[in-house]
C-alpha atoms as a PDB file:
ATOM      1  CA  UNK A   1    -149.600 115.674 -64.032  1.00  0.00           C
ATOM      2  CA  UNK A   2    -146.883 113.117 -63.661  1.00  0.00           C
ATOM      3  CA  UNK A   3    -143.655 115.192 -64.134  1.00  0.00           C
ATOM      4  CA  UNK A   4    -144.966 117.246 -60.845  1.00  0.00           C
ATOM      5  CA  UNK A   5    -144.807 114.033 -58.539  1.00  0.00           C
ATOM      6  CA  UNK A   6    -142.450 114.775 -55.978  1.00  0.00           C
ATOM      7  CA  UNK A   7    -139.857 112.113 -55.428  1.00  0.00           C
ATOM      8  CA  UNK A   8    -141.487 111.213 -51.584  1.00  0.00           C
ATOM      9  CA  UNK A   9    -144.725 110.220 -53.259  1.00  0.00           C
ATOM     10  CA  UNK A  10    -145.969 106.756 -53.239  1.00  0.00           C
ATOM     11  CA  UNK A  11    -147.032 105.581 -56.935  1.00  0.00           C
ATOM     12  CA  UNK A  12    -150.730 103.533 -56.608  1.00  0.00           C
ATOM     13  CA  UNK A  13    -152.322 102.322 -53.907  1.00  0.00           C
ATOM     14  CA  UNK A  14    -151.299  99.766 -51.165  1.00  0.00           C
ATOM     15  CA  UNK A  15    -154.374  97.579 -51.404  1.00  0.00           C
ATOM     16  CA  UNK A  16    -156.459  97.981 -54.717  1.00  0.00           C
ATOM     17  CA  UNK A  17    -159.993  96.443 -54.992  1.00  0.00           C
ATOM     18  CA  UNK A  18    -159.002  94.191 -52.219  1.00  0.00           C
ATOM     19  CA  UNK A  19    -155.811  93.105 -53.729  1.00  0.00           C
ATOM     20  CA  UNK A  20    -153.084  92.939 -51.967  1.00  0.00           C
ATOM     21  CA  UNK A  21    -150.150  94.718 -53.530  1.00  0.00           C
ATOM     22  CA  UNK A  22    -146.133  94.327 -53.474  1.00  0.00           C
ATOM     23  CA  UNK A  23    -143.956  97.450 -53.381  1.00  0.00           C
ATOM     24  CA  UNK A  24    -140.524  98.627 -54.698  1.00  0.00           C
ATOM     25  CA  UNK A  25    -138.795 102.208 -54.663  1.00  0.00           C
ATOM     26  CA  UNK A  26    -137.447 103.982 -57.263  1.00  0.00           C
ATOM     27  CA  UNK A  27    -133.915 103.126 -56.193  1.00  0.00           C
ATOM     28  CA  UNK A  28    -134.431  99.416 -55.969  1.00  0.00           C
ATOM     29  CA  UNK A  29    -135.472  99.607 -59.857  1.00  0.00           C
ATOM     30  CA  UNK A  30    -132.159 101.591 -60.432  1.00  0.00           C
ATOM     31  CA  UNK A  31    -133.082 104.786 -59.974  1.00  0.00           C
ATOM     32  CA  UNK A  32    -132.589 107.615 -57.783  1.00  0.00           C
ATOM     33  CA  UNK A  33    -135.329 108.126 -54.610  1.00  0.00           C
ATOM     34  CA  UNK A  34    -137.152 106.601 -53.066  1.00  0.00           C
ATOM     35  CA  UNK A  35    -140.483 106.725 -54.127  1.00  0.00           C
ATOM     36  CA  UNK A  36    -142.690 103.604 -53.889  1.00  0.00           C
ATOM     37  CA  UNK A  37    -144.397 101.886 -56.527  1.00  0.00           C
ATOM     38  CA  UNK A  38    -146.782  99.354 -55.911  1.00  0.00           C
ATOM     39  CA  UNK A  39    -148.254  96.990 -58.200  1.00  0.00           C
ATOM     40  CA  UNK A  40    -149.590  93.539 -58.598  1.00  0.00           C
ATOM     41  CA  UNK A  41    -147.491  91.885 -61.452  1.00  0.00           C
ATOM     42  CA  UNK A  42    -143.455  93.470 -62.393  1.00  0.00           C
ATOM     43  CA  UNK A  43    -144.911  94.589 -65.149  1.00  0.00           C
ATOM     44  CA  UNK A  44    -147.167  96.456 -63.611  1.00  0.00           C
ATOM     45  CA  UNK A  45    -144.421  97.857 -61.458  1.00  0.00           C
ATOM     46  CA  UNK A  46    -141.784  98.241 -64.064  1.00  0.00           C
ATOM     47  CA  UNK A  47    -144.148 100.196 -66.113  1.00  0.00           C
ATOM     48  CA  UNK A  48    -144.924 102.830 -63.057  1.00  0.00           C
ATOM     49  CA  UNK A  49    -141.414 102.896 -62.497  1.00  0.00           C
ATOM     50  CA  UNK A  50    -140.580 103.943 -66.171  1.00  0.00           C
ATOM     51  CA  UNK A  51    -143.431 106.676 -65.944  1.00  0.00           C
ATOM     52  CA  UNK A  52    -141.628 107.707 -62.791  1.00  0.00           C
ATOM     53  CA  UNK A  53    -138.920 108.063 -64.710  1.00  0.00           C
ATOM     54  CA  UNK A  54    -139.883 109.997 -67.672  1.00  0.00           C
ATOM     55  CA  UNK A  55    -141.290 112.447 -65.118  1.00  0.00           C
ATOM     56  CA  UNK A  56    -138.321 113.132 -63.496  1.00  0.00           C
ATOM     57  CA  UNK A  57    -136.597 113.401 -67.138  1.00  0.00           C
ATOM     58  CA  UNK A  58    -138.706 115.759 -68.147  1.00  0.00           C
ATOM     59  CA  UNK A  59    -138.376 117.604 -64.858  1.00  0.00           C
ATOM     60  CA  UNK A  60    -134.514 117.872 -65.378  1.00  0.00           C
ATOM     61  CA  UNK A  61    -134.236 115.500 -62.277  1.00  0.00           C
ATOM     62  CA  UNK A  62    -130.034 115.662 -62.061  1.00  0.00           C
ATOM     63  CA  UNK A  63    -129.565 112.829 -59.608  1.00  0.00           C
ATOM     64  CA  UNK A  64    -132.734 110.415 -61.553  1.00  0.00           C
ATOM     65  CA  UNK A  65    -130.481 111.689 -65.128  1.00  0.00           C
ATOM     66  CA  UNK A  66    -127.146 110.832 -63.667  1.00  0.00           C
ATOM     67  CA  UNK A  67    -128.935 107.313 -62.808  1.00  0.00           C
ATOM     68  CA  UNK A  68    -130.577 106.891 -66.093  1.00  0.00           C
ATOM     69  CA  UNK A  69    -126.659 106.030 -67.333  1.00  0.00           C
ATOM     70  CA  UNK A  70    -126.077 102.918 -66.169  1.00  0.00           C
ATOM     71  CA  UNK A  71    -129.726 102.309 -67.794  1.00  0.00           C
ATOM     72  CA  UNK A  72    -128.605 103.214 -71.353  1.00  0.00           C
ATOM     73  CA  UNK A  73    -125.492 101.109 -71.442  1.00  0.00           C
ATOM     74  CA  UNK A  74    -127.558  97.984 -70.438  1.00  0.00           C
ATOM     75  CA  UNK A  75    -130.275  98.892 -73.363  1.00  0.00           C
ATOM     76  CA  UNK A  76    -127.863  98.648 -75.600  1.00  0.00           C
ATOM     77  CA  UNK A  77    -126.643  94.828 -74.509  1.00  0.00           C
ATOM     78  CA  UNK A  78    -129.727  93.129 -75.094  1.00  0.00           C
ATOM     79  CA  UNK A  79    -128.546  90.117 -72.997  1.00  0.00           C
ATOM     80  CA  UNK A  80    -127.313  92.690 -70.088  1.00  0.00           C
ATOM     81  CA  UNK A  81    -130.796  94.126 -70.113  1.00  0.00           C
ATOM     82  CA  UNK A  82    -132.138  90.616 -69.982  1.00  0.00           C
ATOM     83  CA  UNK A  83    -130.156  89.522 -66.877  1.00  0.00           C
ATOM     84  CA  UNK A  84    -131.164  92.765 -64.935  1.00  0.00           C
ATOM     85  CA  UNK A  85    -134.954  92.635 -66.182  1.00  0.00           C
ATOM     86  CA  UNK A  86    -134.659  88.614 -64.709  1.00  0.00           C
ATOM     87  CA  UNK A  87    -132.717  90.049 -61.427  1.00  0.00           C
ATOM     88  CA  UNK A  88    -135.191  92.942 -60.897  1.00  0.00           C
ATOM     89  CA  UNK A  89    -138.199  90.414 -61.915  1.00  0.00           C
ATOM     90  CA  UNK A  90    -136.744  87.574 -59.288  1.00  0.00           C
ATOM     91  CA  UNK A  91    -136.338  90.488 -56.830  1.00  0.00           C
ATOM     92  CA  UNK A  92    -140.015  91.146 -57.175  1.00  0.00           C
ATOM     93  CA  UNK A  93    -141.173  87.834 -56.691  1.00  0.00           C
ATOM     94  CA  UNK A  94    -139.587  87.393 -53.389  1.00  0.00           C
ATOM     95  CA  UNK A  95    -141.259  90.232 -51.912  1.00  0.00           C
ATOM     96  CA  UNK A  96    -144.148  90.019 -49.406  1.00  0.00           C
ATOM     97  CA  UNK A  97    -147.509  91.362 -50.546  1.00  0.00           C
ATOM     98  CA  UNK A  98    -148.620  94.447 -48.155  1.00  0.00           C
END
C-alpha cells in the first residue's frame, strides 16, 4: 500500500515500455523528501506526487504536513495556484528525459 512508501523510494519506473521518462522529487513539487517521481507528461507527475502526498498524510508525516501549508494557502488563490501549477509545469519541461 501507498501510505507504507518510505520517503527514499523512487515512484515508477525510469524507462517504461521504452519510454524515456523525466524525474522530479518530492521537494521540487513542494514537498518534503526527496523521493523521485517519474513520469512522462506533469500530469502524470503531479498526480504521483499528490498520491505521495496523501500517503504521507495519512501516515502523520510531520515534516510532508508542515509542508502541505504553504499548499493550502495557494488552493485557496486560484490565480496563486495557477502561477505555481505554470512554474512547476515550465520546471518540468526543461528537464532532460533519463
Amino acid at each position: 500500500m501507498l501510505h507504507f512508501l518510505k520517503c527514499s523510494q523512487h515512484l515508477g519506473p525510469k524507462h517504461e515500455k521504452g519510454i524515456m521518462m523525466k524525474h522530479m522529487t518530492c521537494r521540487q513539487l513542494g514537498g518534503a523528501c526527496e523521493t523521485e517521481f517519474f513520469a512522462e507528461t506533469f500530469e502524470e507527475m503531479a498526480e504521483k506526487s499528490k498520491q505521495h502526498s496523501m500517503a504521507m498524510f495519512q501516515a502523520k508525516d510531520a515534516a510532508h504536513i508542515a509542508a502541505m501549508e504553504p499548499m493550502k494557502a495557494l488552493m485557496s488563490d486560484p490565480s496563486g495556484m495557477q502561477q505555481w501549477m505554470n512554474s512547476k509545469r515550465a520546471e518540468f519541461a526543461k528537464l532532460t528525459d533519463e
